[in-house]
Protein backbone atom coordinates (compact mmCIF):
# COMPACT_ATOMS: atom_id res chain seq x y z
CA UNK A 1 3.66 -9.45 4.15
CA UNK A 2 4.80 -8.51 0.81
CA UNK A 3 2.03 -7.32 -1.25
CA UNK A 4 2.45 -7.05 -5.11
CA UNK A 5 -0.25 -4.41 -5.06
CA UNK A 6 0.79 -2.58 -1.85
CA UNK A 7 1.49 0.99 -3.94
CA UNK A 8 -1.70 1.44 -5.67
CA UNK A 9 -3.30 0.05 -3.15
CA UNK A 10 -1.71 2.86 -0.88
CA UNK A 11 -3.36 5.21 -2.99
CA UNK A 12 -6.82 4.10 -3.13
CA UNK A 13 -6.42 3.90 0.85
CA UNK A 14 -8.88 6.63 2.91
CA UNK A 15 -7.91 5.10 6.38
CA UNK A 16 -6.38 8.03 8.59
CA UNK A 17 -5.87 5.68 11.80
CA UNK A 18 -1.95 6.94 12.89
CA UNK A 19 0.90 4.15 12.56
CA UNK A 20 -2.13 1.31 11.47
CA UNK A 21 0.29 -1.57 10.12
CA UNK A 22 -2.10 -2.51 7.39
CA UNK A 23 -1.98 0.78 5.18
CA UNK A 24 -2.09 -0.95 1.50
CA UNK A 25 -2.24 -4.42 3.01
CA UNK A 26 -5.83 -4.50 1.85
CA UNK A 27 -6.32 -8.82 2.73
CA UNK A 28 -4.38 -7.75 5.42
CA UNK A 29 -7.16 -5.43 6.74
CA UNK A 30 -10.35 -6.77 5.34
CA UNK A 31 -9.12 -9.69 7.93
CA UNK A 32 -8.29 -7.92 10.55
CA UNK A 33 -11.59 -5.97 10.66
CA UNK A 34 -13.69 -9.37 10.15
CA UNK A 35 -12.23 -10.69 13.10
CA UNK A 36 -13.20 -7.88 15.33
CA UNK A 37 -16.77 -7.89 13.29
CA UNK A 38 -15.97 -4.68 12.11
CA UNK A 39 -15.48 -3.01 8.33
CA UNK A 40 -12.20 -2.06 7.18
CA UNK A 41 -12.15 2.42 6.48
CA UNK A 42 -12.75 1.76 2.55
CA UNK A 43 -16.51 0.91 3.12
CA UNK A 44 -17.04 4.80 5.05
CA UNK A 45 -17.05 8.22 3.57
CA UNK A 46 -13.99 10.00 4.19
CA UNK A 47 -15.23 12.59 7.03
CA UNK A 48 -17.57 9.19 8.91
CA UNK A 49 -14.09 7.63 8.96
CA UNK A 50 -12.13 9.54 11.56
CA UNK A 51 -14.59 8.69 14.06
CA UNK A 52 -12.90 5.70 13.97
CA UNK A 53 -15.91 3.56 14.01
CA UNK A 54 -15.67 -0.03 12.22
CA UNK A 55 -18.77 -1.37 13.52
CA UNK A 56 -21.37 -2.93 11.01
CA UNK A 57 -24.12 -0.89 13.17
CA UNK A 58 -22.62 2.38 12.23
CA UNK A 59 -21.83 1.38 8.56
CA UNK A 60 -25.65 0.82 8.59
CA UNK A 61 -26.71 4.17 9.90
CA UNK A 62 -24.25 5.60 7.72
CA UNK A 63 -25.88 4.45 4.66
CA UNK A 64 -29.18 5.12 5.95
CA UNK A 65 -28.73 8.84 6.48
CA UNK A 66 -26.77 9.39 2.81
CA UNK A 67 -29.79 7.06 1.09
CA UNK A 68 -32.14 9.37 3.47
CA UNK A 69 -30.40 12.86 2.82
CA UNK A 70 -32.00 15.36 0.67
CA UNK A 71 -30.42 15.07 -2.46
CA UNK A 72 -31.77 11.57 -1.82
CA UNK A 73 -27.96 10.11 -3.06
CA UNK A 74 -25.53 7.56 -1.66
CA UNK A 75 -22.03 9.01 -1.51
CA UNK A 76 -19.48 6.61 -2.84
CA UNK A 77 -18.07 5.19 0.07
CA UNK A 78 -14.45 4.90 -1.14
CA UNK A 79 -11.45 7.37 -1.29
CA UNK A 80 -12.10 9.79 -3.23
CA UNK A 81 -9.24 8.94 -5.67
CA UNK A 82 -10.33 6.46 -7.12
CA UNK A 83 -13.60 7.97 -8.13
């Protein structure tokens, strides 16, 4: 697929899954993920994202403990180069 936005979108990309085929294909991915009922790595904070773990349930907990952790304060749960 040729993407028009497939540069900066490489940039803005936090996904650290080896040889994924979707890197800056961000349609690409959001679809992919869908179909497996999963999340694409842009919705999890960098260091929940190497486990790997698309799944809605864990995107859930995830949230829960930032909105439950002591400095009572969702992370952003992008790259970090875009913030």
């Amino acid at each position: 697929m040729n993407c028009p936005n497939k540069t900066k979108n490489l940039d803005l990309c936090n996904c650290s899954y080896p040889g994924c085929p979707r890197h800056g294909l961000c349609c690409e991915c959001l679809h992919y993920h869908r179909q497996k009922g999963a999340l694409p790595a842009c919705y999890f904070p960098t260091e929940e994202e190497k486990a790997y773990n698309r799944s809605i349930e864990y995107f859930i907990d995830v949230y829960n403990k930032k909105k439950n952790s002591p400095d009572g304060e969702i992370k952003k749960t992008v790259s970090k180069k875009i913030l």
